[in-house]
Protein backbone atom coordinates (compact mmCIF):
# COMPACT_ATOMS: atom_id res chain seq x y z
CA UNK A 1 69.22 -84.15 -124.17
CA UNK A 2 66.15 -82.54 -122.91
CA UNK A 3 64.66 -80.41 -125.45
CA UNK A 4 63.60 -76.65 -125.35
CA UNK A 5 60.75 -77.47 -128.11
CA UNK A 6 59.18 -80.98 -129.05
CA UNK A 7 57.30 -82.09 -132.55
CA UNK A 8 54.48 -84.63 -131.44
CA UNK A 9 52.09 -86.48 -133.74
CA UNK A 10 48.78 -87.22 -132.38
CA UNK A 11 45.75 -88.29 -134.27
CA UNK A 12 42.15 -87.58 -133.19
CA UNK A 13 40.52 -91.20 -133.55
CA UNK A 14 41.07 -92.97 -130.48
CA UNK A 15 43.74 -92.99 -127.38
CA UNK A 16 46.47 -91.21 -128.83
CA UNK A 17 44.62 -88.24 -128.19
CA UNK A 18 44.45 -88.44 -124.80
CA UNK A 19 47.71 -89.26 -124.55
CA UNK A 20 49.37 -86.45 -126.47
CA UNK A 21 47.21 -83.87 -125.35
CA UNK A 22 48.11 -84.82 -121.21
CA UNK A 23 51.84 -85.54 -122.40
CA UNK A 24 51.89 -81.92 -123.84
CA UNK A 25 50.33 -80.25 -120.70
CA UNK A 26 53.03 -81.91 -118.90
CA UNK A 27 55.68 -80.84 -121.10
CA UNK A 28 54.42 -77.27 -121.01
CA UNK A 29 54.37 -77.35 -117.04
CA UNK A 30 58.10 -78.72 -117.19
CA UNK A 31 59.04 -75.54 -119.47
CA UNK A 32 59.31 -77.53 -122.61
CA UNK A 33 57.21 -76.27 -125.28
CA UNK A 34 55.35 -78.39 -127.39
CA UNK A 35 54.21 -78.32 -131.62
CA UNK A 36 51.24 -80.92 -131.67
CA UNK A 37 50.99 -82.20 -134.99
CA UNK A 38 47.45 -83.78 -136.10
CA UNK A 39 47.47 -86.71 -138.77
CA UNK A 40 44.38 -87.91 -140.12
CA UNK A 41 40.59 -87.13 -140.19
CA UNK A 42 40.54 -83.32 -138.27
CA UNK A 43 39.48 -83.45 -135.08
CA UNK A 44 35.94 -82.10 -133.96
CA UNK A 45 35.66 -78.81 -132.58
CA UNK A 46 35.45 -79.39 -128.89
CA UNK A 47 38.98 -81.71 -129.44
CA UNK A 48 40.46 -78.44 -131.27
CA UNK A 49 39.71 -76.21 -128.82
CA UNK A 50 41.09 -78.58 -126.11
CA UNK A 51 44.33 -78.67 -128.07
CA UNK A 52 44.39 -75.04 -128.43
CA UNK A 53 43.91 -74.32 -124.84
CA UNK A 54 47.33 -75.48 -123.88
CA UNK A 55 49.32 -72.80 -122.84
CA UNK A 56 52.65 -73.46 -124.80
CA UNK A 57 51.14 -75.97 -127.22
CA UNK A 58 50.98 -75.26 -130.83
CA UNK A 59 48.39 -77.28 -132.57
CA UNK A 60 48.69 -77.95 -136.48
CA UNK A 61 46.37 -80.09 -138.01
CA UNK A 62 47.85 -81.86 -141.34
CA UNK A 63 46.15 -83.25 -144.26
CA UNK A 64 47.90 -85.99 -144.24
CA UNK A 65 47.04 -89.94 -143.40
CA UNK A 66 47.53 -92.58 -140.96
CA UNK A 67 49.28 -95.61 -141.64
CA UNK A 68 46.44 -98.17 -140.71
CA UNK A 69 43.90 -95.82 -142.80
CA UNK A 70 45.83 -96.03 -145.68
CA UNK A 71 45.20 -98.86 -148.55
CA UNK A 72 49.08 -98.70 -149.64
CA UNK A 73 52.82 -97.55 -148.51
CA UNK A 74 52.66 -94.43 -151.19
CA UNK A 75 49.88 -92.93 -149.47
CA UNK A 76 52.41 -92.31 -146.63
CA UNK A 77 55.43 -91.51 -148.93
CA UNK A 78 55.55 -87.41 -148.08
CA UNK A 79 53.88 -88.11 -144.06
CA UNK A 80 58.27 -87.66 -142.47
CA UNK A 81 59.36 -85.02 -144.66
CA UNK A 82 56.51 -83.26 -144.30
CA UNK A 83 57.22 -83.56 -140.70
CA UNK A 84 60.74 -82.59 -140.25
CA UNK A 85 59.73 -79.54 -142.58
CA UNK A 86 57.36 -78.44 -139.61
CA UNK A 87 60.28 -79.66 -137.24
CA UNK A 88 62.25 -76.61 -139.04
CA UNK A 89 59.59 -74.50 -139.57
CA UNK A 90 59.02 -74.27 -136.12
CA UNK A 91 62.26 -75.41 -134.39
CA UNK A 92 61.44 -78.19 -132.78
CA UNK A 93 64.65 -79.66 -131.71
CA UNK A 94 63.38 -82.99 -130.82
CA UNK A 95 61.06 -85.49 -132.80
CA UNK A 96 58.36 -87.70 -131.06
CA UNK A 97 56.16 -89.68 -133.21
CA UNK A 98 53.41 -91.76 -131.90
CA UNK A 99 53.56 -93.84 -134.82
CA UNK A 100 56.28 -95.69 -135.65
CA UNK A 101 55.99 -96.05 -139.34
CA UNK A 102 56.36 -92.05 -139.08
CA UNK A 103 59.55 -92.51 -138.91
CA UNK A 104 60.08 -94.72 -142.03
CA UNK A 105 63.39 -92.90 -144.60
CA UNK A 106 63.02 -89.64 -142.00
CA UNK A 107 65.85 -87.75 -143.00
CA UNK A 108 67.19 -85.09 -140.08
CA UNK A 109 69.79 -84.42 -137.86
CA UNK A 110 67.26 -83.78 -134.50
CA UNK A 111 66.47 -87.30 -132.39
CA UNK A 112 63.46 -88.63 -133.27
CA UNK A 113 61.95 -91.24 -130.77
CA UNK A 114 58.74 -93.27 -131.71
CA UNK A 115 56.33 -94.89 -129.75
CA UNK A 116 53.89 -97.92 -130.80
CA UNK A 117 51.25 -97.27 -128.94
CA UNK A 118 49.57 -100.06 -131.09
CA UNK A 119 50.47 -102.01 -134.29
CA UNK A 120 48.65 -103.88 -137.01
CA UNK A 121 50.74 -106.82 -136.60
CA UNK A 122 50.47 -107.22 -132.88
CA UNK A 123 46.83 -106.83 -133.37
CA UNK A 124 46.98 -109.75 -136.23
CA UNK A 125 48.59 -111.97 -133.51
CA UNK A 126 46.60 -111.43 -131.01
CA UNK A 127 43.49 -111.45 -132.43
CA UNK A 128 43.79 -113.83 -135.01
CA UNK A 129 46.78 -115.55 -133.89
CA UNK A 130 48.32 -116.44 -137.24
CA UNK A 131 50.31 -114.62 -139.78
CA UNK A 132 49.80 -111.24 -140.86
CA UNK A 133 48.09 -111.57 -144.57
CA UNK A 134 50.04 -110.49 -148.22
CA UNK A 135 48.28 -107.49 -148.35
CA UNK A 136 48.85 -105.83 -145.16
CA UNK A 137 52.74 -106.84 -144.93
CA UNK A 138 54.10 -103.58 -146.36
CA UNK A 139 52.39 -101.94 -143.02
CA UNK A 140 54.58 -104.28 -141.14
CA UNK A 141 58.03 -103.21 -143.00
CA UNK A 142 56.82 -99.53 -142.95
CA UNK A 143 57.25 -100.13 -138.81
CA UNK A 144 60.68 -101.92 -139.28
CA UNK A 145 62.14 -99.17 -141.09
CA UNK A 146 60.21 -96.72 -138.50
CA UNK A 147 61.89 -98.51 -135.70
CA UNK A 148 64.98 -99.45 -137.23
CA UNK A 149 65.56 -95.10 -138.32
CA UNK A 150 64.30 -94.20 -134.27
CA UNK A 151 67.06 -93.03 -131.95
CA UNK A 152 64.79 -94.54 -129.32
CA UNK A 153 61.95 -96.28 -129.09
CA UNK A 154 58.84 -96.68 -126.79
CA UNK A 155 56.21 -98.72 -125.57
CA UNK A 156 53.43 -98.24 -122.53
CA UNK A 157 53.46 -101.83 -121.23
CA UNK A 158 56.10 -104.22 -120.94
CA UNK A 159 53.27 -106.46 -122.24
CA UNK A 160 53.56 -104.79 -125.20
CA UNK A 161 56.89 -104.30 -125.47
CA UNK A 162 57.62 -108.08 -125.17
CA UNK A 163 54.89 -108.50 -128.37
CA UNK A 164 56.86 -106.01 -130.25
CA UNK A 165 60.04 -107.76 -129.93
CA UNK A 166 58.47 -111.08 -131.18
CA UNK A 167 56.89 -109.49 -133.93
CA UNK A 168 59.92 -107.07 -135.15
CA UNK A 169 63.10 -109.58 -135.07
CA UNK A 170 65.48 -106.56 -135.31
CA UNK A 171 63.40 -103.70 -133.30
CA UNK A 172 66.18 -103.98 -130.24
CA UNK A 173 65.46 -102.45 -127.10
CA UNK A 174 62.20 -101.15 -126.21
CA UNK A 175 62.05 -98.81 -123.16
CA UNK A 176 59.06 -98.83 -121.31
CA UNK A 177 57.36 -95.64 -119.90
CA UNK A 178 53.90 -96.06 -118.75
CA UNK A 179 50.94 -93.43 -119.79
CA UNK A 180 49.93 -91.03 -117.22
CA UNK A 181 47.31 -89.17 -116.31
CA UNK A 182 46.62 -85.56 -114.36
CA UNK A 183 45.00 -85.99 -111.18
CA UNK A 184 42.13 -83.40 -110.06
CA UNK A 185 43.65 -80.63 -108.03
CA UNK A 186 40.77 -81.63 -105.27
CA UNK A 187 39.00 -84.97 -105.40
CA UNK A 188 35.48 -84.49 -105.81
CA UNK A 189 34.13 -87.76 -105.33
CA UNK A 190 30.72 -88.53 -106.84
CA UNK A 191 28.51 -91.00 -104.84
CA UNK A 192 28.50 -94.52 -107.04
CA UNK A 193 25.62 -95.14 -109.11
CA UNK A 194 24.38 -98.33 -109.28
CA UNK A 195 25.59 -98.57 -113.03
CA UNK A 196 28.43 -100.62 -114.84
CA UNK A 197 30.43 -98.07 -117.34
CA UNK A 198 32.56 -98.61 -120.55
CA UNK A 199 34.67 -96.30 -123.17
CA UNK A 200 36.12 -97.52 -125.84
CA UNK A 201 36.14 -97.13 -130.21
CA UNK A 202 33.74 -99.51 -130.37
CA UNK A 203 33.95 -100.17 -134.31
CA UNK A 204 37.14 -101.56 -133.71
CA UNK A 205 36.64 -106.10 -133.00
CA UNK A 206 39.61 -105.95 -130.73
CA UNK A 207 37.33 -103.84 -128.09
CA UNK A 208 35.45 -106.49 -128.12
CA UNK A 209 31.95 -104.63 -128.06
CA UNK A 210 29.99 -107.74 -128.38
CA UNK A 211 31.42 -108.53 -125.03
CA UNK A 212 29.87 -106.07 -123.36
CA UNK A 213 26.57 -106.20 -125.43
CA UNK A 214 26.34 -109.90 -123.75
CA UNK A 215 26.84 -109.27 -120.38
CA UNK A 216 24.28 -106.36 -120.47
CA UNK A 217 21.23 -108.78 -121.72
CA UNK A 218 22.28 -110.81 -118.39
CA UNK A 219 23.17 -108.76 -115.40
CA UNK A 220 20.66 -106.49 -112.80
CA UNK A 221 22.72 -103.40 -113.54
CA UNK A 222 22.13 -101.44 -116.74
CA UNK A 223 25.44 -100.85 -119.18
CA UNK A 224 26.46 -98.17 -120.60
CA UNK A 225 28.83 -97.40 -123.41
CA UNK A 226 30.61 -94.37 -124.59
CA UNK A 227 32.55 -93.52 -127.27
CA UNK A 228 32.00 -94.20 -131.63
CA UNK A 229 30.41 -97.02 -133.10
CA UNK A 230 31.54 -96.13 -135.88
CA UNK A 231 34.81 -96.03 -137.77
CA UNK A 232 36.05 -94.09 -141.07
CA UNK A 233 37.34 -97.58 -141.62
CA UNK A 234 34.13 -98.52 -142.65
CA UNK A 235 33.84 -101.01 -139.53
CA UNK A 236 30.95 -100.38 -137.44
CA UNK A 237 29.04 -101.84 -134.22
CA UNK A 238 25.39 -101.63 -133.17
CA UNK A 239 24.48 -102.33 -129.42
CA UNK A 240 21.07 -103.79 -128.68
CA UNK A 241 21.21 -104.49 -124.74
CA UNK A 242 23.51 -102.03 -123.64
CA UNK A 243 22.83 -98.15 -123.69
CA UNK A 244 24.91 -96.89 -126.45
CA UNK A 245 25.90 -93.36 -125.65
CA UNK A 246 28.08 -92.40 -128.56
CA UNK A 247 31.25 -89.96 -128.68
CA UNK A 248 30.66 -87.68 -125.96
CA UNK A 249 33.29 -84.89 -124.79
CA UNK A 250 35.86 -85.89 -122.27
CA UNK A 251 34.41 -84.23 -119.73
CA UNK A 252 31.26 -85.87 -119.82
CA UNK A 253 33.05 -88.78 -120.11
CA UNK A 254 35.00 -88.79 -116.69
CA UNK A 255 31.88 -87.38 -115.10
CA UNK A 256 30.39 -90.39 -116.06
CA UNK A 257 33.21 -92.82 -114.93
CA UNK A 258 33.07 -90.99 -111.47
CA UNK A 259 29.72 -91.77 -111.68
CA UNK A 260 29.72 -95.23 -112.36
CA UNK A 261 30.17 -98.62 -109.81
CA UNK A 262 31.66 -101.20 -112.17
CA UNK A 263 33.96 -99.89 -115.15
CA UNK A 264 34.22 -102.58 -117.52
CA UNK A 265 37.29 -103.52 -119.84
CA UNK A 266 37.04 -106.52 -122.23
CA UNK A 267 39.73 -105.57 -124.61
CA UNK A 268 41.06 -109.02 -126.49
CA UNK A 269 44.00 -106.13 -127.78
CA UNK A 270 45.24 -103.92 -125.08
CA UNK A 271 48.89 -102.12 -124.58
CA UNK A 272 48.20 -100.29 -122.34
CA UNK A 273 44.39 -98.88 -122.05
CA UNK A 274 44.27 -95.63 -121.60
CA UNK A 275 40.54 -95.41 -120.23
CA UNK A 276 40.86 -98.15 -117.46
CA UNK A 277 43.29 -95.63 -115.57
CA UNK A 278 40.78 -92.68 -115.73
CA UNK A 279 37.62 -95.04 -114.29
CA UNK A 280 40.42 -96.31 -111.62
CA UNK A 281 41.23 -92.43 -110.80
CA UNK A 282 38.00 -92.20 -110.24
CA UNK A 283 37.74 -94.78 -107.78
CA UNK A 284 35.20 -97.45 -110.39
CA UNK A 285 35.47 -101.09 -109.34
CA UNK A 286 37.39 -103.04 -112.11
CA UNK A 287 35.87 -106.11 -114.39
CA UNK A 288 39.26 -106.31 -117.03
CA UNK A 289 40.28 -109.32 -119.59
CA UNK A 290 41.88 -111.59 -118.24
CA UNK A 291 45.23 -110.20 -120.60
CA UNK A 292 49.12 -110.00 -119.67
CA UNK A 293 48.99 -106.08 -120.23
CA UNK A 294 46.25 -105.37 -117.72
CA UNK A 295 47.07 -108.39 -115.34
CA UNK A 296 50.33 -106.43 -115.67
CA UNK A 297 48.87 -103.04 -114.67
CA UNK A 298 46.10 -104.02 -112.40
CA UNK A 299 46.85 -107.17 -110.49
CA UNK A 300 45.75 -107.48 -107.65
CA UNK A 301 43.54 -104.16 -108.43
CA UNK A 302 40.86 -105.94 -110.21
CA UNK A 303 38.87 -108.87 -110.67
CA UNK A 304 39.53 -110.47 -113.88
CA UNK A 305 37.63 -112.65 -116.80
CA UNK A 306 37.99 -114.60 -119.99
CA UNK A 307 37.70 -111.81 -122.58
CA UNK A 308 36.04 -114.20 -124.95
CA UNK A 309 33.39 -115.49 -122.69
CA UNK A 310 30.65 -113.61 -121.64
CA UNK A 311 28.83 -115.33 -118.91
CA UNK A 312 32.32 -115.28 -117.23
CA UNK A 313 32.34 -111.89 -117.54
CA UNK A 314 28.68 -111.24 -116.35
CA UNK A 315 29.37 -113.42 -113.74
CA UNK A 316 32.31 -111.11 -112.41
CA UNK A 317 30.13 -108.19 -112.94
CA UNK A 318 26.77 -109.65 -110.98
CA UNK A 319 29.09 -110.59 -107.95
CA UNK A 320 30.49 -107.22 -107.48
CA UNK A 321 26.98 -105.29 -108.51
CA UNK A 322 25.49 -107.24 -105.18
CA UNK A 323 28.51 -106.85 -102.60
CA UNK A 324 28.67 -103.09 -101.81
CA UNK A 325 31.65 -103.87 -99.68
CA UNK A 326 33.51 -105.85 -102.35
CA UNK A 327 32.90 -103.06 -104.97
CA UNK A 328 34.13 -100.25 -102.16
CA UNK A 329 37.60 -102.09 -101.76
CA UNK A 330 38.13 -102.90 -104.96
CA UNK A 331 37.45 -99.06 -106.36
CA UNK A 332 39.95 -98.57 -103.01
CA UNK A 333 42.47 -100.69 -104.48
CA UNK A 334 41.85 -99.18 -108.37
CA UNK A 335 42.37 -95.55 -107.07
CA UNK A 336 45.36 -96.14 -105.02
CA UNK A 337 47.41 -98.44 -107.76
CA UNK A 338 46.02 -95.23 -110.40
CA UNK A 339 47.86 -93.05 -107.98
CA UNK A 340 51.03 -94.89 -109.86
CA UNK A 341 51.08 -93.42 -112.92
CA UNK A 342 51.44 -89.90 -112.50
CA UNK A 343 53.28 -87.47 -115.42
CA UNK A 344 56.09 -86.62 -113.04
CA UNK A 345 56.64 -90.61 -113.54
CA UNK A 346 56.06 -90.68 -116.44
CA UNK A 347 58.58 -87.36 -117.96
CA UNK A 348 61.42 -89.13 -115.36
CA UNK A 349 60.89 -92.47 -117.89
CA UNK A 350 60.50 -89.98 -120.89
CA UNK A 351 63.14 -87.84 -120.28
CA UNK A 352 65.13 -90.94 -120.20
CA UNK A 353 64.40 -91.92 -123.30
CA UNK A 354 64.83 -88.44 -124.97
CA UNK A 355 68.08 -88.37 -123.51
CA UNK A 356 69.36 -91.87 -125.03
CA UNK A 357 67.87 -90.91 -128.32
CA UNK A 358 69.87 -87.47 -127.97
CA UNK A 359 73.05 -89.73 -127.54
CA UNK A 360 72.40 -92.25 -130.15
CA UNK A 361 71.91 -88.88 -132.76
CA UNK A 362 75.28 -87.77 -131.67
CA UNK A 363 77.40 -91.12 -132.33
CA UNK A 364 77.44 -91.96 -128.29
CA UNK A 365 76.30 -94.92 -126.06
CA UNK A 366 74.60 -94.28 -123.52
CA UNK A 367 76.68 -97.31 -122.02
CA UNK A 368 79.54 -95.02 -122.56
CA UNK A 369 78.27 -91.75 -121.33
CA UNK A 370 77.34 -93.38 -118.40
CA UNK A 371 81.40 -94.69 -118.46
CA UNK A 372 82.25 -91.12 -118.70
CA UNK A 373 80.30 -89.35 -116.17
């Protein structure tokens, strides 16, 4: 099915954002209206107003929490039937939740698909590469019922999706549908500065803010960082080489990575990376970890280095700040494998996914619709 009104979760603290506020606009533009539901701490004013802007795009901000903000399972008990009751309220005819625990007990008749844009037990794995602790195992079973209640079920990267599957036994299949973003109607193309740019939450370890603070103390070019330090986790970062710009709007943001010679991506935790794609619109150079999802989405578009050692990194970073050439054809390269991800890609892969998910809600396979058409 392709629905006539979608219910979409978003939260205002780091990618999802982005990615529910472009997936909307392209929704709206393919006649499909969109109810964008807001979990967690409200989003600032500039973000509301961004939200509210969309043309068929109703924006609802609920008091309600987000499953990796939460110190236990019963602080989540009312977050899905407080969502299908906007579902109805507003007659949404189609769920999409862009958290998977979301979806945990939902009780409704309408498809709901989920997509893990992130988890914390991928995140153990990979950045501590042993088992998730006691204490945060209930967030792992809050997923498994979220993915085992979806009618379909999402990830950006097949790098992720593969992590997923070897961290949820039972989770079976995982469709992939990259994220997208809108190009400029005309490309504007600033001249490169001679300056390496980052974005990123960098309170959050897996970022890998350090990283970056390292390779700023040793290369020519200055570095500079956007986005917040700190978290309402509690976790926090404090740069002392590089220029710490804080959480700026997005529009300063992307001026900034148009701006910029060398964009910069350490990430030791990355499905997809959401940020990379707007500095490779914009034509930046690449300097990525050396990781499966971005060696998945960028080979051959980047240069890459060991995410946990600096002077590698720095290294990468110095040898493209002193070849203008190099830097030109590998922004060249970073623009044109951008031009990839596009929304009318990404709705085909989408729409795909609603559709099985409108099957599996009505009893079908989509092996046998496919039998029957």
């Amino acid at each position: 099915m392709i629905p006539n009104r979608v219910l979409m979760t978003t939260d205002a603290v780091g990618g999802v954002w982005r990615y529910s506020l472009d997936l909307a606009r392209s929704l709206n533009e393919a006649g499909i209206e969109v109810v964008l539901a807001c979990l967690g701490p409200a989003p600032s004013e500039d973000k509301r107003r961004e939200a509210e802007a969309l043309a068929a795009t109703r924006f609802a901000a609920l008091d309600l929490p987000l499953d990796w903000m939460a110190d236990r399972p019963e602080a989540l008990a009312d977050v899905p039937a407080r969502l299908v009751a906007l579902s109805d309220e507003t007659g949404a005819d189609l769920l999409h939740l862009n958290l998977p625990s979301q979806a945990a007990g939902m009780e409704t008749a309408k498809p709901v698909v989920v997509v893990s844009h992130s988890c914390v037990v991928t995140w153990w794995a990979a950045m501590r590469g042993e088992t998730l602790p006691a204490e945060w195992t209930w967030q792992r079973d809050l997923n498994e019922a979220g993915f085992a209640r979806a009618d379909a079920v999402i990830a950006p990267s097949k790098a992720h999706a593969s992590a997923l599957a070897r961290a949820y036994m039972d989770i079976g299949s995982v469709r992939t549908v990259p994220n997208a973003i809108t190009p400029p109607a005309q490309k504007l193309r600033s001249p490169k500065q001679p300056f390496v740019f980052a974005a990123a939450r960098w309170w959050d370890e897996s970022k890998n803010a350090a990283l970056i603070d390292a390779v700023a103390a040793d290369v020519s070019w200055p570095v500079k960082v956007a986005g917040a330090c700190r978290g309402d986790n509690g976790q926090s970062f404090a740069f002392d080489h590089a220029e710490a710009l804080g959480e700026r709007p997005f529009a300063e943001t992307k001026a900034l990575m148009s701006q910029a010679g060398i964009f910069v991506s350490p990430s030791l935790y990355e499905p997809f990376g959401l940020a990379v794609l707007e500095a490779a619109s914009a034509g930046a150079a690449l300097v990525l970890a050396d990781n499966a999802t971005y060696r998945e989405l960028w080979g051959g578009a980047a240069r890459f280095a060991d995410p946990r050692d600096p002077a590698a990194f720095a290294r990468e970073v110095e040898a493209l700040a002193a070849d203008t050439g190099a830097r030109s054809l590998l922004g060249a390269l970073a623009e044109e494998r951008a031009g990839r991800f596009t929304p009318a890609g990404q709705l085909d892969a989408l729409f795909a996914a609603y559709r099985a998910a409108g099957l599996e809600r009505s009893g079908l396979s989509l092996d046998a619709a496919q039998a029957a058409e």
